[in-house]
N, C-alpha and C. Protein backbone atom coordinates (compact mmCIF):
# COMPACT_ATOMS: atom_id res chain seq x y z
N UNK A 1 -67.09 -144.72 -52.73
CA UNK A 1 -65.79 -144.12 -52.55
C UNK A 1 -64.97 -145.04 -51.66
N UNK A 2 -63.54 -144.88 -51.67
CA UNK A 2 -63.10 -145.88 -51.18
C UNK A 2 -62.58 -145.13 -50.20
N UNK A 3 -62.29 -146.51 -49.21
CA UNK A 3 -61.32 -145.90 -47.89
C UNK A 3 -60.67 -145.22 -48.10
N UNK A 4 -60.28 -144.27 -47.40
CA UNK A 4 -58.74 -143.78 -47.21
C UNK A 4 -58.67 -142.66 -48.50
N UNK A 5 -59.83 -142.62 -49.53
CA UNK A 5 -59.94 -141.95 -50.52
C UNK A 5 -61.13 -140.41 -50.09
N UNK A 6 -61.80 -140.16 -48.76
CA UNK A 6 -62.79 -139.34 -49.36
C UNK A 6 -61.83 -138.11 -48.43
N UNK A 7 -62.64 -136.90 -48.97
CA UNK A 7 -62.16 -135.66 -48.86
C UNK A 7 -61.78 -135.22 -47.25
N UNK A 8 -63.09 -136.16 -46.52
CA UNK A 8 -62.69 -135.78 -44.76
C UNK A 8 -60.99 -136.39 -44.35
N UNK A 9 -61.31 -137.90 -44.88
CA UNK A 9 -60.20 -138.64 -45.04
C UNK A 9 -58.60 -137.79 -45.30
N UNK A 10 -58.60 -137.00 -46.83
CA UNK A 10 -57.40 -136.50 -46.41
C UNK A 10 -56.90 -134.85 -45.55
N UNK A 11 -58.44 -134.70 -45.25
CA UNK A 11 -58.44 -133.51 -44.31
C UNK A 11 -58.00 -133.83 -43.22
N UNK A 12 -57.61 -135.02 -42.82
CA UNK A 12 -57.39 -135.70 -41.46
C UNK A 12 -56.18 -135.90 -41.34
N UNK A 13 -55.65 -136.43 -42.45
CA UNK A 13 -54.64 -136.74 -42.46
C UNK A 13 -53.28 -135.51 -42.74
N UNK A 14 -53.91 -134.71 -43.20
CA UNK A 14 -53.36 -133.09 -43.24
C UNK A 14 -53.58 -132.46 -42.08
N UNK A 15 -53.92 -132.61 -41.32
CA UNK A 15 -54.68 -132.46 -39.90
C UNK A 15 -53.35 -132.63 -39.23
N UNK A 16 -52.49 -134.08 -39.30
CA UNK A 16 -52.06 -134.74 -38.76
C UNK A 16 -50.38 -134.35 -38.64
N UNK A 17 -50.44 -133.54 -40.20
CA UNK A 17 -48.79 -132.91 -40.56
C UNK A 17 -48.75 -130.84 -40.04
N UNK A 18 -49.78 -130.95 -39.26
CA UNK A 18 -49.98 -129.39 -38.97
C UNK A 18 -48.79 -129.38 -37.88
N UNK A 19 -47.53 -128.79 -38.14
CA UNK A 19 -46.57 -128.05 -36.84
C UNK A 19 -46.91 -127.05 -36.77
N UNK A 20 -47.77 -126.70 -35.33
CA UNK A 20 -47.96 -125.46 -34.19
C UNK A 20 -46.92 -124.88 -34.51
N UNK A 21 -45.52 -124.81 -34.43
CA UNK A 21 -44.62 -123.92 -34.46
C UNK A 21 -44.44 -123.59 -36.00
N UNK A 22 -44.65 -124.48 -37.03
CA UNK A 22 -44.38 -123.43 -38.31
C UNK A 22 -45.76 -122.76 -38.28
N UNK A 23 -46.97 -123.19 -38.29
CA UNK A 23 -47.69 -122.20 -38.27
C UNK A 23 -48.06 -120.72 -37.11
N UNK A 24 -47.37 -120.92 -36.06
CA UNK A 24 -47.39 -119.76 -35.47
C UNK A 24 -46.09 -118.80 -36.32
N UNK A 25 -44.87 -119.40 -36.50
CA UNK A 25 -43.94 -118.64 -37.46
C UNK A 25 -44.57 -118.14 -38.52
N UNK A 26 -45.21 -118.94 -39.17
CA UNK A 26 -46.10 -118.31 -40.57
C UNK A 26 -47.34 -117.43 -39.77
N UNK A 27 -47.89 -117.50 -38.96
CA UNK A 27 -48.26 -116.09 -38.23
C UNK A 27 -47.94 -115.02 -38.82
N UNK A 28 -46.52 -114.97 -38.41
CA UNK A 28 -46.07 -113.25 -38.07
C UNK A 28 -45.06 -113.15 -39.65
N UNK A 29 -45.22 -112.31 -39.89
CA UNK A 29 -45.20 -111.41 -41.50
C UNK A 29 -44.51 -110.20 -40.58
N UNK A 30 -44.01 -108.89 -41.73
CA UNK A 30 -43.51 -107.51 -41.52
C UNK A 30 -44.40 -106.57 -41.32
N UNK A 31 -45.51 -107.18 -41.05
CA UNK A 31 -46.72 -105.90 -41.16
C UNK A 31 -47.06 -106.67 -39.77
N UNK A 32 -46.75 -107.95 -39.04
CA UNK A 32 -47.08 -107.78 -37.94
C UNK A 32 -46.08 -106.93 -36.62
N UNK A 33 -44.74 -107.65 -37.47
CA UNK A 33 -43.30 -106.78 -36.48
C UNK A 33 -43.70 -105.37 -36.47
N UNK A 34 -43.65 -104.47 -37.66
CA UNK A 34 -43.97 -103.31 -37.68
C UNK A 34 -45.17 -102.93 -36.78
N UNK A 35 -46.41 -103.57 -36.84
CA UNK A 35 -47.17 -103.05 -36.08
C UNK A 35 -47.04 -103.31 -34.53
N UNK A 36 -46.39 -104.36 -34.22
CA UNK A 36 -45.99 -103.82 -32.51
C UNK A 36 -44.98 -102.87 -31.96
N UNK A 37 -43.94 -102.68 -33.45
CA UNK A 37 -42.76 -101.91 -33.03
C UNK A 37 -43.67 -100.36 -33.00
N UNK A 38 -44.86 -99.93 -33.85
CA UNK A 38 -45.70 -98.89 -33.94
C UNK A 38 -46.33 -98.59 -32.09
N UNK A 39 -47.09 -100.21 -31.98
CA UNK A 39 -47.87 -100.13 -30.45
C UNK A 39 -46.94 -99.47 -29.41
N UNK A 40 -46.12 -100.15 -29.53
CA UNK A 40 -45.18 -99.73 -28.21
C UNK A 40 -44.24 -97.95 -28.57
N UNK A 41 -43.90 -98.06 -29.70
CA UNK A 41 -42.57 -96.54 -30.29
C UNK A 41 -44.26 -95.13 -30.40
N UNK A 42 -45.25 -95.52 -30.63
CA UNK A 42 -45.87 -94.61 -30.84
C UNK A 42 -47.55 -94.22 -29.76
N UNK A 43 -47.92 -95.21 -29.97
CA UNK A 43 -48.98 -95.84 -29.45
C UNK A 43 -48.58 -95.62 -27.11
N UNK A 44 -47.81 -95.63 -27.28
CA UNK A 44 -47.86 -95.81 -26.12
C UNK A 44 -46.62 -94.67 -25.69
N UNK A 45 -45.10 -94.86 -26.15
CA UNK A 45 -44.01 -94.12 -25.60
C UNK A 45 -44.60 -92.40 -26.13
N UNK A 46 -44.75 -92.64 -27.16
CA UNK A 46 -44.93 -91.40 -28.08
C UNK A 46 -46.25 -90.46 -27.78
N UNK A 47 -46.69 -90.79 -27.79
CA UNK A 47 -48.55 -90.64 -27.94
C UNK A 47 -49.29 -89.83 -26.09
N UNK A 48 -48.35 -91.09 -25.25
CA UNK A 48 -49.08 -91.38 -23.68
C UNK A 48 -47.76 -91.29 -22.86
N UNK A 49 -46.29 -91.36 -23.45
CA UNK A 49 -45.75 -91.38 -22.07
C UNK A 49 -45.34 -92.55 -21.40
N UNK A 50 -46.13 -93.64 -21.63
CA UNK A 50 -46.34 -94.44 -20.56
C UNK A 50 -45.80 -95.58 -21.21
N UNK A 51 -45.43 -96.32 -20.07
CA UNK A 51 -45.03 -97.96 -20.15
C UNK A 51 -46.13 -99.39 -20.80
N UNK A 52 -45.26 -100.59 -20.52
CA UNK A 52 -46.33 -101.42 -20.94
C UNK A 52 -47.46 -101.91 -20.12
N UNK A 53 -46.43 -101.37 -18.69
CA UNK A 53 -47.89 -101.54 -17.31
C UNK A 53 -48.67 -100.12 -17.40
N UNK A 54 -48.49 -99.42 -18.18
CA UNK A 54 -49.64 -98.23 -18.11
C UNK A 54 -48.81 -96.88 -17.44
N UNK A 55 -47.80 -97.01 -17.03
CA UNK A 55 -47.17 -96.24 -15.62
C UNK A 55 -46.65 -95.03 -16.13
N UNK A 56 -46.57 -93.42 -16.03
CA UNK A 56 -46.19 -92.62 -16.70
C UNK A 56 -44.67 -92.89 -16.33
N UNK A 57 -44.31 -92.34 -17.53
CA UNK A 57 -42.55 -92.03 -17.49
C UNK A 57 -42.14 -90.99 -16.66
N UNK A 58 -42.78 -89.89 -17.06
CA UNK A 58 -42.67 -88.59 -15.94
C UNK A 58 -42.99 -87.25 -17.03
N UNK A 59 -42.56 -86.25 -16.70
CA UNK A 59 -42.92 -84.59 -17.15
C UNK A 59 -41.90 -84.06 -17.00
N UNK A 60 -41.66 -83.32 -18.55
CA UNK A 60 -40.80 -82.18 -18.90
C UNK A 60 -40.73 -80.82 -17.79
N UNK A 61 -39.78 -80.70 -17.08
CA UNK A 61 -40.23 -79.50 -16.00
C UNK A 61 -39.58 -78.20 -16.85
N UNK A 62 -40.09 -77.45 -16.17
CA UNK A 62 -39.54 -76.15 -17.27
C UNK A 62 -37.83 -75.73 -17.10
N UNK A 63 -37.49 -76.05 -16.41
CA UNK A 63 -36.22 -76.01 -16.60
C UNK A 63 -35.77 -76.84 -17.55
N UNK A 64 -36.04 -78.01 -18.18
CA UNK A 64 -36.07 -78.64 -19.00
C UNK A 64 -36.42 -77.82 -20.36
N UNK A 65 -37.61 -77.29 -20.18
CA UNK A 65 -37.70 -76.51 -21.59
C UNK A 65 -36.96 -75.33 -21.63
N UNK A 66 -36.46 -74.72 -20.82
CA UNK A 66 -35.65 -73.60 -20.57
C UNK A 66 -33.89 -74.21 -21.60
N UNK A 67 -33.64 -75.50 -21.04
CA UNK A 67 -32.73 -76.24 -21.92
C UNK A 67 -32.63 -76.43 -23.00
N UNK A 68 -33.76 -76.85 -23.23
CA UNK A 68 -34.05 -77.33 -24.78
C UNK A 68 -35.56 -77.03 -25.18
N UNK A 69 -36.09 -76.13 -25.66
CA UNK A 69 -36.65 -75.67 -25.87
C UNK A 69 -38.31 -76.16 -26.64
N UNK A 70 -37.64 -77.65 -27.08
CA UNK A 70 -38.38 -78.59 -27.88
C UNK A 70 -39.19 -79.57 -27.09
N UNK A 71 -39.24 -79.08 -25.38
CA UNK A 71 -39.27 -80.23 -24.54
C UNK A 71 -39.91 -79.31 -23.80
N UNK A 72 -41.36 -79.43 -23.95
CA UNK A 72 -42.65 -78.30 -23.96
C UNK A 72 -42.92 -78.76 -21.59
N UNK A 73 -42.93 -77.53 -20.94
CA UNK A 73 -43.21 -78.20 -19.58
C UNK A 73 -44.32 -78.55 -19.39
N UNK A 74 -44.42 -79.70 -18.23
CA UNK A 74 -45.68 -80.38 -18.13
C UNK A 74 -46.27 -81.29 -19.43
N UNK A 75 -45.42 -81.30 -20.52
CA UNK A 75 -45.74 -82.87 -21.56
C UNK A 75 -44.80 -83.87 -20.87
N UNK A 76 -45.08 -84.98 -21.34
CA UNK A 76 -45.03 -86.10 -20.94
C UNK A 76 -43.47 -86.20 -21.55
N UNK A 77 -42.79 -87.47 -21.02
CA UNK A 77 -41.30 -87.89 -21.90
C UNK A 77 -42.15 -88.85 -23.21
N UNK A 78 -41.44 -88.50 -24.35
CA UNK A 78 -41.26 -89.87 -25.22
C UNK A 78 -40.00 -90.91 -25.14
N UNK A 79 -39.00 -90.17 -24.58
CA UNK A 79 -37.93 -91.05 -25.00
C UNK A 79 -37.53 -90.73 -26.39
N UNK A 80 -37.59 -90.00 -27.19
CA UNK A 80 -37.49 -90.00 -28.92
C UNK A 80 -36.84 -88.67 -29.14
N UNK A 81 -35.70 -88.26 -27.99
CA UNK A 81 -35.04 -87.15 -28.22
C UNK A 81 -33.96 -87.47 -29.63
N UNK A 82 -33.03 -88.41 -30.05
CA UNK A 82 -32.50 -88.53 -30.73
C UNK A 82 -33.20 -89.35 -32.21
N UNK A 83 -34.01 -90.04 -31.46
CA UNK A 83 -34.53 -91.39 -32.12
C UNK A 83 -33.71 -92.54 -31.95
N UNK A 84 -33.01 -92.55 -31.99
CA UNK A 84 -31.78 -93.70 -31.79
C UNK A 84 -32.47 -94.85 -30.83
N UNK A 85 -32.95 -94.49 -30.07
CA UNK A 85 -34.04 -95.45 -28.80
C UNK A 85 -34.61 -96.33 -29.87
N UNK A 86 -35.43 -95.25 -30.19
CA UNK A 86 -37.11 -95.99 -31.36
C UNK A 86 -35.98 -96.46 -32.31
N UNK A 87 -35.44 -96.52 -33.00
CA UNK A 87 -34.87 -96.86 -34.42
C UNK A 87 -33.79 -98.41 -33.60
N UNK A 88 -33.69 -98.36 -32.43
CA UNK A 88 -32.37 -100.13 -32.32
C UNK A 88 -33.67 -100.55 -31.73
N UNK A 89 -35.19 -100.77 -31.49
CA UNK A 89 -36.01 -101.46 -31.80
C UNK A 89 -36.43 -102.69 -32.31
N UNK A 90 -36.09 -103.73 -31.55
CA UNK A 90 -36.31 -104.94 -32.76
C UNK A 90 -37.69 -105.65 -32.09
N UNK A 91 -37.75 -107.07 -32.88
CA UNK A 91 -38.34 -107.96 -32.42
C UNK A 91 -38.01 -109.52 -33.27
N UNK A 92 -37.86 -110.36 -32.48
CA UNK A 92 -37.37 -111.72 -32.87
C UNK A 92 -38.30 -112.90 -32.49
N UNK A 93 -38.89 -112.86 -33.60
CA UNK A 93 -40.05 -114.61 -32.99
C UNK A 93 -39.61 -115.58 -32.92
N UNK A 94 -39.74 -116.06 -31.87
CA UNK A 94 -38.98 -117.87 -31.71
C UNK A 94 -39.74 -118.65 -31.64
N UNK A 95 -39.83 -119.61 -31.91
CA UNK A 95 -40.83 -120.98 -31.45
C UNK A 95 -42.25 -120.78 -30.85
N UNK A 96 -42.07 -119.93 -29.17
CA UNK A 96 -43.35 -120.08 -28.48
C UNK A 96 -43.57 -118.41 -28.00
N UNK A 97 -42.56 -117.44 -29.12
CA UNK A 97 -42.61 -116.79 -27.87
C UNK A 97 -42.17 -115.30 -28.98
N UNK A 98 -42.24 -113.65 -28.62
CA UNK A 98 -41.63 -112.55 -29.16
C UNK A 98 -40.62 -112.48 -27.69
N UNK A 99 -39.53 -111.45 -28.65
CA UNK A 99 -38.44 -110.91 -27.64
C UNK A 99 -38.82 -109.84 -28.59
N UNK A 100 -38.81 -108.60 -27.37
CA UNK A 100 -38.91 -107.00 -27.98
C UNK A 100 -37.39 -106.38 -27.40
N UNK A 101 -36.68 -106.21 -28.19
CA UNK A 101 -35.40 -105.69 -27.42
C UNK A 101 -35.28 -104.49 -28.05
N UNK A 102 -34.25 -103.69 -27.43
CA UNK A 102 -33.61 -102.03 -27.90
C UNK A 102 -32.36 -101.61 -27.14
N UNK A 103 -31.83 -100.96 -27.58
CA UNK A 103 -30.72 -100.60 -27.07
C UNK A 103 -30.93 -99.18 -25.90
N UNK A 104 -31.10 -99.40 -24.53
CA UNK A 104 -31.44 -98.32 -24.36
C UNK A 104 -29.93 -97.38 -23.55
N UNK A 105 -29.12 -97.88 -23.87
CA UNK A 105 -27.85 -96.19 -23.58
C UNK A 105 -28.36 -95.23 -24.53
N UNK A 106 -27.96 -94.37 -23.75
CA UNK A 106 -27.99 -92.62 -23.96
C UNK A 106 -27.09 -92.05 -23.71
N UNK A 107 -26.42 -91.39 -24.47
CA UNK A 107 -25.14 -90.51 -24.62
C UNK A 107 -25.48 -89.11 -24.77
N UNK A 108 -25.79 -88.49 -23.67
CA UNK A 108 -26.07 -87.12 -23.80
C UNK A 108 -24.60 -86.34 -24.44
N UNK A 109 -24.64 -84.72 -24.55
CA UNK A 109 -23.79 -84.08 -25.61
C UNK A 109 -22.40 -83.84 -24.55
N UNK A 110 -22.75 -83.99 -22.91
CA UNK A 110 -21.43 -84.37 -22.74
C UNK A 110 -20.49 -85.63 -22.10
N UNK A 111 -21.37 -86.54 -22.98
CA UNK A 111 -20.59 -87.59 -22.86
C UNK A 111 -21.03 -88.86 -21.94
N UNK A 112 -22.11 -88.38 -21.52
CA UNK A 112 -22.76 -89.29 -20.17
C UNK A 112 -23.48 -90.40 -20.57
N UNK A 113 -23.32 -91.20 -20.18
CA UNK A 113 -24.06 -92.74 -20.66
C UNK A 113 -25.36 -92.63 -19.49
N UNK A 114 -26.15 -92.87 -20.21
CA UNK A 114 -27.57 -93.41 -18.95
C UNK A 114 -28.31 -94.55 -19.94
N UNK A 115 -28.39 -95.24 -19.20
CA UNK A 115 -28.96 -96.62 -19.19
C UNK A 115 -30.64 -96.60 -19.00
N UNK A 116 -31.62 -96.26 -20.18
CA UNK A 116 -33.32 -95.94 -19.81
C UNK A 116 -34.17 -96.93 -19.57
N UNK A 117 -33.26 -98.46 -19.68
CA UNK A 117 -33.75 -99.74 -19.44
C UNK A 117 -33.94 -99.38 -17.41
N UNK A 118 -32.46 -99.00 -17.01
CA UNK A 118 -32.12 -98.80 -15.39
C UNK A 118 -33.01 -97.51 -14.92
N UNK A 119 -33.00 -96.48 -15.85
CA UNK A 119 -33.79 -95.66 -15.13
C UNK A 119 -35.49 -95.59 -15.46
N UNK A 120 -35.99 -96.39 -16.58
CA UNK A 120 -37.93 -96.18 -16.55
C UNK A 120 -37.79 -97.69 -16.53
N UNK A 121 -36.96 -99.07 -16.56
CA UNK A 121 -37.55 -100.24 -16.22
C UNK A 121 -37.29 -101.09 -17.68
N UNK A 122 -37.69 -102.59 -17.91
CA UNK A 122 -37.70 -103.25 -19.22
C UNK A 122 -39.26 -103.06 -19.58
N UNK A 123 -39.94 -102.28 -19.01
CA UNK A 123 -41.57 -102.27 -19.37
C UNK A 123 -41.42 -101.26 -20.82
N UNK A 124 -40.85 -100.56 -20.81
CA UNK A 124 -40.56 -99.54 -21.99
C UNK A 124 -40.96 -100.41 -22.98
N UNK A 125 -40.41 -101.12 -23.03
CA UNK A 125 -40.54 -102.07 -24.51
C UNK A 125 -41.47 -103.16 -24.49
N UNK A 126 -42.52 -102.87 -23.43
CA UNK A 126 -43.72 -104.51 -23.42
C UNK A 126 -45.22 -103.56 -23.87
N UNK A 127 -45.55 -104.45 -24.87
CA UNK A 127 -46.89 -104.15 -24.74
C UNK A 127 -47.70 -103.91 -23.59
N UNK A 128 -48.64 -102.45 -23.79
CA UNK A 128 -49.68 -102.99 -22.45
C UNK A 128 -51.12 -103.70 -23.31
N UNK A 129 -51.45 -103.77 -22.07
CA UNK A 129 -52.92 -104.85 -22.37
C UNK A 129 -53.69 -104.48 -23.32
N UNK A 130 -53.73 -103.36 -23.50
CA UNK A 130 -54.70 -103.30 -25.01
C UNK A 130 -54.17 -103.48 -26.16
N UNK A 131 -52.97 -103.25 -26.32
CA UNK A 131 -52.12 -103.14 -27.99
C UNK A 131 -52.12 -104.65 -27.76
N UNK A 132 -51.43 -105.53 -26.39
CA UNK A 132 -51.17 -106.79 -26.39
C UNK A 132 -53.23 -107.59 -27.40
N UNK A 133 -53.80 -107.22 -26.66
CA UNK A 133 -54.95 -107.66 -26.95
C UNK A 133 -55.18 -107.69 -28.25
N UNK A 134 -54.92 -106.45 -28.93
CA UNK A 134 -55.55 -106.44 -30.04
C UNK A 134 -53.88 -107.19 -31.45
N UNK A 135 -53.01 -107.19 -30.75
CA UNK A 135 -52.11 -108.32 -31.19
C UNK A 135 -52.14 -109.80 -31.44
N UNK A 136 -53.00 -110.28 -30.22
CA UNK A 136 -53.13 -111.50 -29.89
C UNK A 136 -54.88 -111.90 -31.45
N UNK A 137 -55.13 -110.81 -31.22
CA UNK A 137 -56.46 -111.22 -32.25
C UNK A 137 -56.00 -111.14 -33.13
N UNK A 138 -54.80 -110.56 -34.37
CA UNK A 138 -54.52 -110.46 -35.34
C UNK A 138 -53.95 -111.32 -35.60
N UNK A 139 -53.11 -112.01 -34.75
CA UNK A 139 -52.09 -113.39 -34.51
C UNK A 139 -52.94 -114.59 -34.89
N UNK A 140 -53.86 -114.21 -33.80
CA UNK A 140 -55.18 -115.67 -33.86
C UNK A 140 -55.74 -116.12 -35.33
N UNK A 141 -56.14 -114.50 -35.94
CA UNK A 141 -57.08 -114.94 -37.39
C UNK A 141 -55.92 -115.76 -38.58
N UNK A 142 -54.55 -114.92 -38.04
CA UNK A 142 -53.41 -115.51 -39.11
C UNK A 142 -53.51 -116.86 -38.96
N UNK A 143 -53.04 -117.10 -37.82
CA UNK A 143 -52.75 -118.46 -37.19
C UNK A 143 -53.97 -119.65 -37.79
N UNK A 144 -55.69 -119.29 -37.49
CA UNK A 144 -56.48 -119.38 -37.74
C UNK A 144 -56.37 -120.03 -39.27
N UNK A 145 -55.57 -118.95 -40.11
CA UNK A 145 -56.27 -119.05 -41.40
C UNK A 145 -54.90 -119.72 -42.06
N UNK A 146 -53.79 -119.89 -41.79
CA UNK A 146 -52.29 -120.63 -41.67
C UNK A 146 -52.99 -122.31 -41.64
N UNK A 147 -53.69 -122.73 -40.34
CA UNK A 147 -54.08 -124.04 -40.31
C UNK A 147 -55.27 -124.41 -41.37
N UNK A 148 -56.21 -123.09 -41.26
CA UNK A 148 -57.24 -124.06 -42.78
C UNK A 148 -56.10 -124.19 -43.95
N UNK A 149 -55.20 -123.40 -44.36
CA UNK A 149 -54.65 -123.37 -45.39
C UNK A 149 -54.30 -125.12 -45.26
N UNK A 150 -53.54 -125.60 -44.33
CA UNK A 150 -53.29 -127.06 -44.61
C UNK A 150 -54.28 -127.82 -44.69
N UNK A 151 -55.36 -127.80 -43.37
CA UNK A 151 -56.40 -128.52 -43.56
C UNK A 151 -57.22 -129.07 -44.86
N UNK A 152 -57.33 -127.48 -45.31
CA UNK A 152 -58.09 -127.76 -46.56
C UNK A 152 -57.23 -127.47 -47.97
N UNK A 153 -55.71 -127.75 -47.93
CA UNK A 153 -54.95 -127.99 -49.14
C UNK A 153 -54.82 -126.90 -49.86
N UNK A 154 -54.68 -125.50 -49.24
CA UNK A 154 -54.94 -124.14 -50.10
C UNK A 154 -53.17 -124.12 -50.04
């Protein structure tokens, strides 16, 4: 076989045209966006209450349910009184990195703006360590299986 002709040969050289950044872009698909917009809107706000550091939001007091009736005392907040929170939800992959953004004003019925970024923090919208974890492994096998695809010419 000749130089420059055997199979390691152009595995190497395909080796050589691998960009880290298109293959982390080719990573992430709609079934990965969706599933962190799930970790964080359900998994965590919905489900637990809690932030991406773990931290509760707080508890429905009964005067609260006395208000609104749908807002059981002593459960936890979701944040998902309108939906409007969960639904301006995004996420944008760049180069090295996710941005999880949302719109968090709130316009209660008379008129009041509150800001839920100012009052529970930008953690609302970060993964915590376990959803992050089990993100980072689904990322990896893509990523993983993105580079054999060049390596080995699939």
């Amino acid at each position: 076989m000749a130089i420059g002709k055997s199979k390691l040969h152009e595995m190497l050289h395909r080796g050589r045209t691998i960009n880290e950044v298109k293959v982390w872009l080719d990573s992430w698909d709609e079934n990965q966006i969706v599933q962190v917009l799930d970790f964080i809107k359900y998994d965590q706000l919905f489900d637990t209450g809690k932030d991406g550091r773990g931290r509760q939001l707080g508890w429905y007091s009964l005067a609260t349910e006395q208000i609104n009736p749908l807002k059981k005392a002593g459960t936890h907040y979701t944040l998902h009184d309108t939906g409007a929170f969960y639904e301006s939800m995004e996420i944008i992959v760049r180069d090295n990195e996710i941005e999880i953004d949302a719109d968090g004003k709130k316009v209660d019925e008379r008129g009041n703006v509150t800001d839920l970024f100012e009052v529970f923090g930008s953690e609302i919208i970060k993964l915590n360590e376990q959803n992050f974890e089990l993100l980072i492994n689904e990322i990896k096998k893509k990523y993983i299986q993105a580079a054999r695809d060049v390596l080995f010419g699939n």
